[in-house]
Protein backbone atom coordinates (compact mmCIF):
# COMPACT_ATOMS: atom_id res chain seq x y z
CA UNK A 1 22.53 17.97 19.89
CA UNK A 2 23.76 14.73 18.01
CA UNK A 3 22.10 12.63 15.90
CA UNK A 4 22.38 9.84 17.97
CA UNK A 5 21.10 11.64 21.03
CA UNK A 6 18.00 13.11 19.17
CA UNK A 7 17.03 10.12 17.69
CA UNK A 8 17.19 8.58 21.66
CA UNK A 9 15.57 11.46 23.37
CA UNK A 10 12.28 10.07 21.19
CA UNK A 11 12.41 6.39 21.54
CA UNK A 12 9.71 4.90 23.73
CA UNK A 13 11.36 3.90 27.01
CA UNK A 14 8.78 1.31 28.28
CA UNK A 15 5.14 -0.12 27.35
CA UNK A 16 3.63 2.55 29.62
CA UNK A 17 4.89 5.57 26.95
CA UNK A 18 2.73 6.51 24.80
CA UNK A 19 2.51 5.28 21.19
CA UNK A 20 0.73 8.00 19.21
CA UNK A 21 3.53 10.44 19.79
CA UNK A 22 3.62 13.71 16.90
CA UNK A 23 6.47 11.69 15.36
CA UNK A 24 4.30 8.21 15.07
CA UNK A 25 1.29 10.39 13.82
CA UNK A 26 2.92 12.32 11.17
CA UNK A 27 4.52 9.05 9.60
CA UNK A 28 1.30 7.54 9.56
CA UNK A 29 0.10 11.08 8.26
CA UNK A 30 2.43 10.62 5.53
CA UNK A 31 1.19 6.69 4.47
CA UNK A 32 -2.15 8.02 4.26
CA UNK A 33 -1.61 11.10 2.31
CA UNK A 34 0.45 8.79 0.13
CA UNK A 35 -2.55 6.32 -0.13
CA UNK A 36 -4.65 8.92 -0.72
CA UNK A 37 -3.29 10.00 -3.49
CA UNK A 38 -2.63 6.42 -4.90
CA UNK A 39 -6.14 5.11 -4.17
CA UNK A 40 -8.15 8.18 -5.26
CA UNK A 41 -8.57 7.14 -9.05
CA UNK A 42 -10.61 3.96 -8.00
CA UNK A 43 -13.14 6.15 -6.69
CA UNK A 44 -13.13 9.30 -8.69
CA UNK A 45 -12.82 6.81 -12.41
CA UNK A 46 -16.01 7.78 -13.62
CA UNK A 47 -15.71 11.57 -13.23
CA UNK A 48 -12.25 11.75 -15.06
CA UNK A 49 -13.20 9.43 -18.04
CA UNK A 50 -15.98 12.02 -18.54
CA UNK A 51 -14.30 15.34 -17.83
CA UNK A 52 -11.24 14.12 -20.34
CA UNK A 53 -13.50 12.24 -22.72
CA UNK A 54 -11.64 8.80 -22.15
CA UNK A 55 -13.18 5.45 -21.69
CA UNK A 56 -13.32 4.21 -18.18
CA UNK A 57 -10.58 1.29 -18.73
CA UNK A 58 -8.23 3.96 -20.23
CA UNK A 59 -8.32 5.78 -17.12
CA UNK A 60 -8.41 2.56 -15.26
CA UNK A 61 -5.52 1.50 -16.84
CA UNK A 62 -3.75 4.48 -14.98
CA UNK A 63 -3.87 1.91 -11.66
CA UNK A 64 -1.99 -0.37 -13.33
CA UNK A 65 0.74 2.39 -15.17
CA UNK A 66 0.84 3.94 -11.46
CA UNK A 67 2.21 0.26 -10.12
CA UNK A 68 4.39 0.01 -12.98
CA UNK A 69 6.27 2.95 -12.41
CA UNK A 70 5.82 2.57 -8.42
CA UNK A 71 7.61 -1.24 -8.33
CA UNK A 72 11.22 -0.73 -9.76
CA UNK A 73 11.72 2.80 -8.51
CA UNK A 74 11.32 1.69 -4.91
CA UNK A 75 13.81 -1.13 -4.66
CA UNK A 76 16.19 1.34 -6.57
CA UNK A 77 15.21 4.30 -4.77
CA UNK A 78 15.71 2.72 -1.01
CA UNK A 79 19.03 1.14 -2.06
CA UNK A 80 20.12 4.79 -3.60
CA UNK A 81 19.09 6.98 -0.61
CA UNK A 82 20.35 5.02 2.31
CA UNK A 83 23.97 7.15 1.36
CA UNK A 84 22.20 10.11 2.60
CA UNK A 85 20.55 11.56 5.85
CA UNK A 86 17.44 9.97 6.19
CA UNK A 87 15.39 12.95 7.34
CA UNK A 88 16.90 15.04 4.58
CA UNK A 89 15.56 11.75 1.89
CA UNK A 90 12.06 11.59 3.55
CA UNK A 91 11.44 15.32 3.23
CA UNK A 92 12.78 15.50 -0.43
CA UNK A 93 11.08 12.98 -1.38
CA UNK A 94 7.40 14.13 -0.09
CA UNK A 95 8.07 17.04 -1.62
CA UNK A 96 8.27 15.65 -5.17
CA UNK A 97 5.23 14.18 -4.25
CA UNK A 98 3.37 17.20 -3.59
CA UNK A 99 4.94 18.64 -6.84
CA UNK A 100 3.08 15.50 -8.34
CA UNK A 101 0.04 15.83 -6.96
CA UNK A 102 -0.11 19.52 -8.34
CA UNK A 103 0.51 18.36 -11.63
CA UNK A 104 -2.93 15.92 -11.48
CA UNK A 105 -4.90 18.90 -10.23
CA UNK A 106 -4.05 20.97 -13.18
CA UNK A 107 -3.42 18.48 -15.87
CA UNK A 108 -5.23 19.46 -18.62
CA UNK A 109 -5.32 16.47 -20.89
CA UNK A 110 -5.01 12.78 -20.05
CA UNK A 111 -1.21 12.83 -21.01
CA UNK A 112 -0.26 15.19 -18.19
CA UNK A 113 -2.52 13.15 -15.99
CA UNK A 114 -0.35 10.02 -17.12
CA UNK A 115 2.86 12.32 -16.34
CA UNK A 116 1.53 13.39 -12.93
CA UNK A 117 0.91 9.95 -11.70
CA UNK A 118 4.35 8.97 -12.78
CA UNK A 119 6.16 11.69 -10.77
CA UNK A 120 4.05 10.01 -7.65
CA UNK A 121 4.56 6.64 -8.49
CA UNK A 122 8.53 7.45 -8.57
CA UNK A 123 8.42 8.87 -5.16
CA UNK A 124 5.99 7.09 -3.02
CA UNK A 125 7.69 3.46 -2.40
CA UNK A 126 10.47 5.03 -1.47
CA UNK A 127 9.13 7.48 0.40
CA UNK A 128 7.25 4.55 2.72
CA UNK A 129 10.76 2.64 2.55
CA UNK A 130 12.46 5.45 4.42
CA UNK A 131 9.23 5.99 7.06
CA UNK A 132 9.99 2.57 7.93
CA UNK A 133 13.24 2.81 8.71
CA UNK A 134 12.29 5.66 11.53
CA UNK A 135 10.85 2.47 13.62
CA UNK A 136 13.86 2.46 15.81
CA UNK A 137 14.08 6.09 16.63
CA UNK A 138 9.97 6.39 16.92
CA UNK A 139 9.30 3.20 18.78
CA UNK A 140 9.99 0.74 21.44
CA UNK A 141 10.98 -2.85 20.65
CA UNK A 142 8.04 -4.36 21.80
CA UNK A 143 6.10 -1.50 19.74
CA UNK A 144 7.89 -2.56 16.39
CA UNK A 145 5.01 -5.18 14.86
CA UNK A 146 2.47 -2.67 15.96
CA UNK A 147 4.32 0.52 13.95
CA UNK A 148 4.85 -1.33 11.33
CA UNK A 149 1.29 -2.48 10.65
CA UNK A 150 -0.16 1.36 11.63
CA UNK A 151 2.23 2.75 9.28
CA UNK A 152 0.61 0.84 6.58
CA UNK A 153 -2.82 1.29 8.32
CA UNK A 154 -2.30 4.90 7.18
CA UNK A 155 -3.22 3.41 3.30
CA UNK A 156 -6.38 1.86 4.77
CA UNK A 157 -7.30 5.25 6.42
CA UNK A 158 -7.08 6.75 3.17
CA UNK A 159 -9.73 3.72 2.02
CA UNK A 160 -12.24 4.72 4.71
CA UNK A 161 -12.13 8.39 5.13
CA UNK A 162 -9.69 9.65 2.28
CA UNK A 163 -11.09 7.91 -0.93
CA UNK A 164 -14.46 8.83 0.03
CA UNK A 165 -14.18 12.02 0.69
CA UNK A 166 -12.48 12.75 -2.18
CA UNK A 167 -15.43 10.87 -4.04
CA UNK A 168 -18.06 13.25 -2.67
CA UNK A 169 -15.68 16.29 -3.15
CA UNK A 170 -14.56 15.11 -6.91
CA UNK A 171 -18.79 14.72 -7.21
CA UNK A 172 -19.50 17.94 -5.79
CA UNK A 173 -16.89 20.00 -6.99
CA UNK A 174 -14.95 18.30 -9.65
CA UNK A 175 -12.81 15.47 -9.74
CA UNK A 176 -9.57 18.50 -9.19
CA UNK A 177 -10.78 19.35 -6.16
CA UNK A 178 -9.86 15.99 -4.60
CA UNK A 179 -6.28 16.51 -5.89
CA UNK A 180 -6.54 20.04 -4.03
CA UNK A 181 -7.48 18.22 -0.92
CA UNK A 182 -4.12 15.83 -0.63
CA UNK A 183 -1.74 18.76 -1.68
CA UNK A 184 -3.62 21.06 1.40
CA UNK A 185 -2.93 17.83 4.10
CA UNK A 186 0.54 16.99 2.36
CA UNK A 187 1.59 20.25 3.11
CA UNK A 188 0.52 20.56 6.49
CA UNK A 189 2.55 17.23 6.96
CA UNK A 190 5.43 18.23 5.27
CA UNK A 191 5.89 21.21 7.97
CA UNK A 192 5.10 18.65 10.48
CA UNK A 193 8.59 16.76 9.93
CA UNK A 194 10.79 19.59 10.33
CA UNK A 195 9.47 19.54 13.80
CA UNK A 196 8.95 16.24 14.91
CA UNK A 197 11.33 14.01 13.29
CA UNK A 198 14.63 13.13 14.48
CA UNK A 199 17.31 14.24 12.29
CA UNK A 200 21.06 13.82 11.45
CA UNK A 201 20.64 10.50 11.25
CA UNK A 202 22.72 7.88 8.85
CA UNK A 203 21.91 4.03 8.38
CA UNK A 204 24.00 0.84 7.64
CA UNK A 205 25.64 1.79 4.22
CA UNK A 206 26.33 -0.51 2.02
CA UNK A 207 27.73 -0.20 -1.95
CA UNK A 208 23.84 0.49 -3.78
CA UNK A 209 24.83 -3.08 -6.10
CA UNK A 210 26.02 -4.92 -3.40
CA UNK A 211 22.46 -4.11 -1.38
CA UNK A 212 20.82 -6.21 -4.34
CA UNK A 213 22.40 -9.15 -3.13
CA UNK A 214 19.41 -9.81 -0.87
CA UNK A 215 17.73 -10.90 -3.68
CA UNK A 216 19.59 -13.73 -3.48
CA UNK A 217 17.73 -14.87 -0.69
CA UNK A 218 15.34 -17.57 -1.66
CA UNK A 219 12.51 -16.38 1.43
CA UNK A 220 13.17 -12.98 0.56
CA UNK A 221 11.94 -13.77 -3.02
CA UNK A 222 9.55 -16.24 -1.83
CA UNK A 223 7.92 -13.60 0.31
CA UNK A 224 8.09 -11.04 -2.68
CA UNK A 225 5.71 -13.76 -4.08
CA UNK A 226 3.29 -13.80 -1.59
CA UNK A 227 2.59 -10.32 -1.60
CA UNK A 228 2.55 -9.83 -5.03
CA UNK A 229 0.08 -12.82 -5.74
CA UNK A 230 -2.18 -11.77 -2.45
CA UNK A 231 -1.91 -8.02 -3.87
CA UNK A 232 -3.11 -8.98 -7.54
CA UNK A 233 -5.67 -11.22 -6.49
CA UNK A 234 -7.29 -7.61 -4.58
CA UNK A 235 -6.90 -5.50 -7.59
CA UNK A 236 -8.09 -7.74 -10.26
CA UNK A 237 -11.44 -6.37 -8.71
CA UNK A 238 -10.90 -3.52 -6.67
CA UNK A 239 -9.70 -1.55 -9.57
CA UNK A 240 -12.80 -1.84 -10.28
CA UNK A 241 -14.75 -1.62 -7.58
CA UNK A 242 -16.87 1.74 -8.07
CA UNK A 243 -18.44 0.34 -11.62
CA UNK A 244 -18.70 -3.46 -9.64
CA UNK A 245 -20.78 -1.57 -6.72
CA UNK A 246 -22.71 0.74 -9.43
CA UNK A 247 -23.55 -1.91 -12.06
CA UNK A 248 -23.37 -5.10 -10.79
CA UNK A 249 -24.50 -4.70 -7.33
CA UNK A 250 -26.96 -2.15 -7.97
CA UNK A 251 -25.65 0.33 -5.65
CA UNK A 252 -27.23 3.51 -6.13
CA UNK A 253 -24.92 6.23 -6.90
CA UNK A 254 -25.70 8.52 -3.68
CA UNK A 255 -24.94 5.37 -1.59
CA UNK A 256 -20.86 4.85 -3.50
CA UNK A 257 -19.18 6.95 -1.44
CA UNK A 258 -20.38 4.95 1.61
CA UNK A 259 -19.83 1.78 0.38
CA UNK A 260 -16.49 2.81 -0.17
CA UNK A 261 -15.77 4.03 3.61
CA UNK A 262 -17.24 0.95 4.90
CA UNK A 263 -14.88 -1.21 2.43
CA UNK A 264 -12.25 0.85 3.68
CA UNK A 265 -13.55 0.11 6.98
CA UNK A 266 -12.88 -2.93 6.58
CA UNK A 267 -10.06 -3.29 5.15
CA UNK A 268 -8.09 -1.11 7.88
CA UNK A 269 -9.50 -3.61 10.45
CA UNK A 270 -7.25 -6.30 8.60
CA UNK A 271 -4.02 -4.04 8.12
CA UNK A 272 -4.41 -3.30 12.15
CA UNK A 273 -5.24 -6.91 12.48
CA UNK A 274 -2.01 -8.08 10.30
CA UNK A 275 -0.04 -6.61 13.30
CA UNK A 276 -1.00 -9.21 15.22
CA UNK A 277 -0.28 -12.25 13.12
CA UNK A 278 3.25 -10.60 12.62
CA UNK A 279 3.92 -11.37 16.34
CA UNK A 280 3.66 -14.56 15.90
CA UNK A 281 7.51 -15.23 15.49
CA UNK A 282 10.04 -13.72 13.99
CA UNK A 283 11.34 -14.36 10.35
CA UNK A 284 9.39 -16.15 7.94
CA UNK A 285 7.11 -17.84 10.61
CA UNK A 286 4.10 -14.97 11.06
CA UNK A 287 3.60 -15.71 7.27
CA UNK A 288 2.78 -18.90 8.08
CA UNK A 289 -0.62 -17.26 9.91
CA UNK A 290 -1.45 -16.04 6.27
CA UNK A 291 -2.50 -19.18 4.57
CA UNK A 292 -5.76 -19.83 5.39
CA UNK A 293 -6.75 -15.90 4.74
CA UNK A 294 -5.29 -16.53 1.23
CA UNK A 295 -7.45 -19.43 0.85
CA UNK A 296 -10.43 -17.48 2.15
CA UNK A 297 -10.21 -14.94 -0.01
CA UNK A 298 -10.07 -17.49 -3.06
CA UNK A 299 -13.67 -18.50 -1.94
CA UNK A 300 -14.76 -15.22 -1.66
CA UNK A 301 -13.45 -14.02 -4.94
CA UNK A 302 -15.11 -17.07 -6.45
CA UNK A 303 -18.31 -16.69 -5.21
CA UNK A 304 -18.25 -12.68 -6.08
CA UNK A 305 -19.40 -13.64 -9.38
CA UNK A 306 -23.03 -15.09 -8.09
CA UNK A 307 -22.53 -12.28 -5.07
CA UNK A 308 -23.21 -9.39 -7.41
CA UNK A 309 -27.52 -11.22 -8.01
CA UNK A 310 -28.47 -10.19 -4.79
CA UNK A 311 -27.09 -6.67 -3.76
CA UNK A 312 -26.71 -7.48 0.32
CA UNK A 313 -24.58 -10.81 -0.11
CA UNK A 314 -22.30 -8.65 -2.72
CA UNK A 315 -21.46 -6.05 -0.30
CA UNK A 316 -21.33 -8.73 2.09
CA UNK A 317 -19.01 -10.10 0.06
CA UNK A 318 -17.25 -6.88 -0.54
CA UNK A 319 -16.66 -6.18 3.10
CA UNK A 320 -15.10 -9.72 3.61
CA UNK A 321 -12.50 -9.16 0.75
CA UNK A 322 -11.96 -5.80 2.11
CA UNK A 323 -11.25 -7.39 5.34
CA UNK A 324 -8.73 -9.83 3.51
CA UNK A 325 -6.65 -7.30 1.73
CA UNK A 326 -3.72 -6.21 3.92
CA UNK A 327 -3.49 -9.34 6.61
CA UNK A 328 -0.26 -9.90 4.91
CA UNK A 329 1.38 -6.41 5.38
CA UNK A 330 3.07 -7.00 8.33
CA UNK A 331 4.03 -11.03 8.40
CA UNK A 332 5.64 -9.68 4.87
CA UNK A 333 7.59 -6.70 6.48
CA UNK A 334 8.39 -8.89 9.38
CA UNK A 335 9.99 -11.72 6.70
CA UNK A 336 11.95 -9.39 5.02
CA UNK A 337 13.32 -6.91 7.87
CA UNK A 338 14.15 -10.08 10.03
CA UNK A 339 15.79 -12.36 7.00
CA UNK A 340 17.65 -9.13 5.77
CA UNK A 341 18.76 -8.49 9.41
CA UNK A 342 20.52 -11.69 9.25
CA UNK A 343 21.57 -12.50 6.24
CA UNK A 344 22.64 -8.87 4.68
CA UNK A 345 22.35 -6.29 7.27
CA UNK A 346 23.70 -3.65 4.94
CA UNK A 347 20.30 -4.00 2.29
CA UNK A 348 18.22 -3.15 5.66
CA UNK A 349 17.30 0.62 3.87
CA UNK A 350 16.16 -1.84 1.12
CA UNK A 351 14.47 -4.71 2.59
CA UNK A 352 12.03 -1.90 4.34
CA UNK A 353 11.52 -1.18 0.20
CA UNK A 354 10.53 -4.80 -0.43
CA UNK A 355 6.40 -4.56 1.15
CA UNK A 356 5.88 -1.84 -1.27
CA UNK A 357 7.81 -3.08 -4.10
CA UNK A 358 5.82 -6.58 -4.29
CA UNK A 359 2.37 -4.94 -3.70
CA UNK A 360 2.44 -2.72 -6.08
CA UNK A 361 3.63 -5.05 -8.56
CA UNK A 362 0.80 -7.10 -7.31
CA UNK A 363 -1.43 -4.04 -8.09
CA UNK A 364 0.11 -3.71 -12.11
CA UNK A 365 -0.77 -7.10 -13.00
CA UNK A 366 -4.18 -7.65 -11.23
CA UNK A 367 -5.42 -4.25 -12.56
CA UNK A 368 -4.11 -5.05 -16.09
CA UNK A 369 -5.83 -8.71 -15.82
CA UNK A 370 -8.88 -6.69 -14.65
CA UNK A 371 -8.84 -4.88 -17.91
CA UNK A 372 -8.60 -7.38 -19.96
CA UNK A 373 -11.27 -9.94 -18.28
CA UNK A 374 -13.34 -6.83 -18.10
CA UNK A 375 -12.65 -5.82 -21.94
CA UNK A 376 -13.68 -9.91 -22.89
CA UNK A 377 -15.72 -11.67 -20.47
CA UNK A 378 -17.40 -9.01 -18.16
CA UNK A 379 -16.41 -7.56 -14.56
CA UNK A 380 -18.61 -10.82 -12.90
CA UNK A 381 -15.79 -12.96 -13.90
CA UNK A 382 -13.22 -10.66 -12.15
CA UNK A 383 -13.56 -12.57 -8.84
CA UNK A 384 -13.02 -15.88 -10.25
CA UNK A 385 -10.00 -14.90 -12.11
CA UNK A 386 -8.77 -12.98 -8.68
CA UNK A 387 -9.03 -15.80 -7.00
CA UNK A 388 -6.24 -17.88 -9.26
CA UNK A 389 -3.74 -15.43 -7.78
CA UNK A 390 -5.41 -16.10 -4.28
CA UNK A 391 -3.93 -19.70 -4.64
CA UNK A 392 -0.53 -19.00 -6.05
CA UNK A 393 -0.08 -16.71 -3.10
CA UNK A 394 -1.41 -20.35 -1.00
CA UNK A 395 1.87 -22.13 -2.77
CA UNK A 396 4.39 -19.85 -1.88
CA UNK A 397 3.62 -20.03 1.72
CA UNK A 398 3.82 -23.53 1.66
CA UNK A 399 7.07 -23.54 0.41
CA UNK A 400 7.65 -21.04 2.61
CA UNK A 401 7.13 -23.70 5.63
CA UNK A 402 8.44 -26.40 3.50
CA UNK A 403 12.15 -24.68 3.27
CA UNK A 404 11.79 -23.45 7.17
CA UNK A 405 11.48 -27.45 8.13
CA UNK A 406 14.38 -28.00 6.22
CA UNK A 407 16.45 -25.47 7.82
């Protein structure tokens, strides 16, 4: 069988197909194993500063390197593997990052750790770039806003089931066993895609400096900006979040792991919610949708700091932000699949790069401003600082609308 007619034999043929088909639920599979596997140090900090005999912003700082190394390799990555099959990229690619995630399970030391999180970080961006690009094959049209945003949902997942079970394992067990946990799924999911995927498939092309031209684009960048100053504005404080729930809320420690599902909780309602405000329009218009969330979360982040002196309006607060943190997934994937569409339809392999690129990004510099308020002025200023990126994120939308007027 061709390509072409394998890739058609699984596309949705009307609104009455089903949506959860084995080929939607192992890509989602995939974003939360990947999540999983990003998110895990936020709740398993504590246990790996005292197994490797590291202070707790060392290891927190690993957040922040993770991002570092996750931001340019996925622009880079997309542009490089759209030459090749895209079935043939998606598998290679998750298996590096099981190879990864073995290396964190047996690192003995906290520079293998910092070498094993790396390899992932190298991988993972890419690997969601090139899930992306399966929308087509997997899904109807009028399914497209709502893949998108479960696709990403599979990172919230990971927030309310993976993180804390691999909390209560890691606190049970050992903070390896967690590790264990996400190479057992991956590889259940990586046998998975040989059987459900469509295969033989090849995208636009395009020359891999020529796809960089989309950068060029002054929404595409503009849009880079929201999601990077919406992302850092999360992490300043949810790097965090564990010691912010144990020692400034007063959460007791039995009670973490749950705090941490319901968190996640709610921040999967917003991802799932996103996919609605990306149907409203096409280009940069959903973004528009995403203002006054940014501003919310600036108040929110603000009043954290007198949150944390009563322990129910902090989690309130908690569950809020949580709520807050992904309602700009898919206006942002929207923006740049749409403007890329248009405007360089060969940088398509990349644009799908572009979510992941900017939020991790987002991630390195609000977990590295974490640090450092943490380090000088104490974690209760973390939410007023957050919420400085919480307005930046408020002026690029505005230009945002401002340039779309002019047009």
């Amino acid at each position: 069988m061709t390509g072409a007619s394998d890739a058609t034999a699984q596309v949705p043929r009307s609104g009455s197909d089903r949506f959860f088909t084995p080929a939607v639920i192992t890509l989602i599979g995939v974003s939360f194993a990947l999540g999983m596997s990003e998110f895990i140090i936020v709740g398993i900090l504590p246990d790996i500063a005292v197994a490797l005999d590291e202070p707790r912003t060392t290891i927190g700082g690993l957040v922040s390197l993770f991002a570092f190394a996750y931001a340019p390799a996925t622009p880079i990555g997309a542009a490089l593997v759209s030459r090749f099959e895209r079935f043939h990229s998606l598998a290679a690619l998750f298996a590096v990052f099981i190879v990864g995630n073995v290396l964190c399970a047996i690192a003995p030391n906290y520079a293998v750790l910092v070498v094993a999180r790396i390899v992932i970080a190298l991988v993972s961006g890419t690997t969601v770039a090139v899930a992306m690009t399966f929308v087509s094959d997997v899904a109807s049209e009028a399914n497209r806003t709502k893949f998108v945003s479960w696709v990403f949902s599979g990172f919230s997942i990971a927030s309310v089931f993976g993180v804390p079970l691999g909390t209560m394992i890691a606190r049970a067990l050992g903070w390896r066993w967690a590790f264990y946990t996400i190479i057992a799924l991956s590889a259940l999911l990586f046998a998975m895609m040989f059987v459900v995927l469509p295969k033989n498939h090849y995208g636009p092309r395009s020359r891999f400096l020529a796809q960089f031209f989309l950068f060029t684009e002054r929404r595409i960048l503009a849009g880079v900006a929201c999601v990077l100053f919406g992302a850092a504005a999360s992490y300043v404080f949810y790097t965090y979040l564990t010691p912010i729930l144990e020692d400034e809320i007063g959460v007791p420690e039995r009670f973490v792991s749950l705090a941490l599902g319901v968190y996640g909780f709610a921040s999967l309602a917003g991802n799932l919610y996103s996919g609605r405000l990306g149907e409203h329009g096409r280009g940069v218009r959903p973004m528009f949708g995403v203002m006054p969330y940014y501003l919310a979360q600036a108040v929110l982040l603000v009043s954290l700091a007198f949150a944390t002196l009563n322990p129910i309006v902090g989690c309130a607060v908690l569950i809020a932000l949580g709520f807050l943190m992904y309602v700009q997934n898919t206006p942002s994937q929207v923006l740049y699949m749409d403007v890329a569409s248009a405007t360089h339809p060969g940088s398509i392999n990349l644009a799908s790069s572009l979510n992941s690129m900017s939020f991790n990004i987002g991630i390195a510099v609000g977990s590295a401003v974490g640090g450092l308020v943490t380090d000088t002025l104490g974690m209760r200023w973390l939410g007023p600082v957050g919420a400085l990126f919480s307005l930046l994120a408020v002026g690029c939308v505005v230009w945002l609308r401002v340039d779309d007027r002019r047009r």
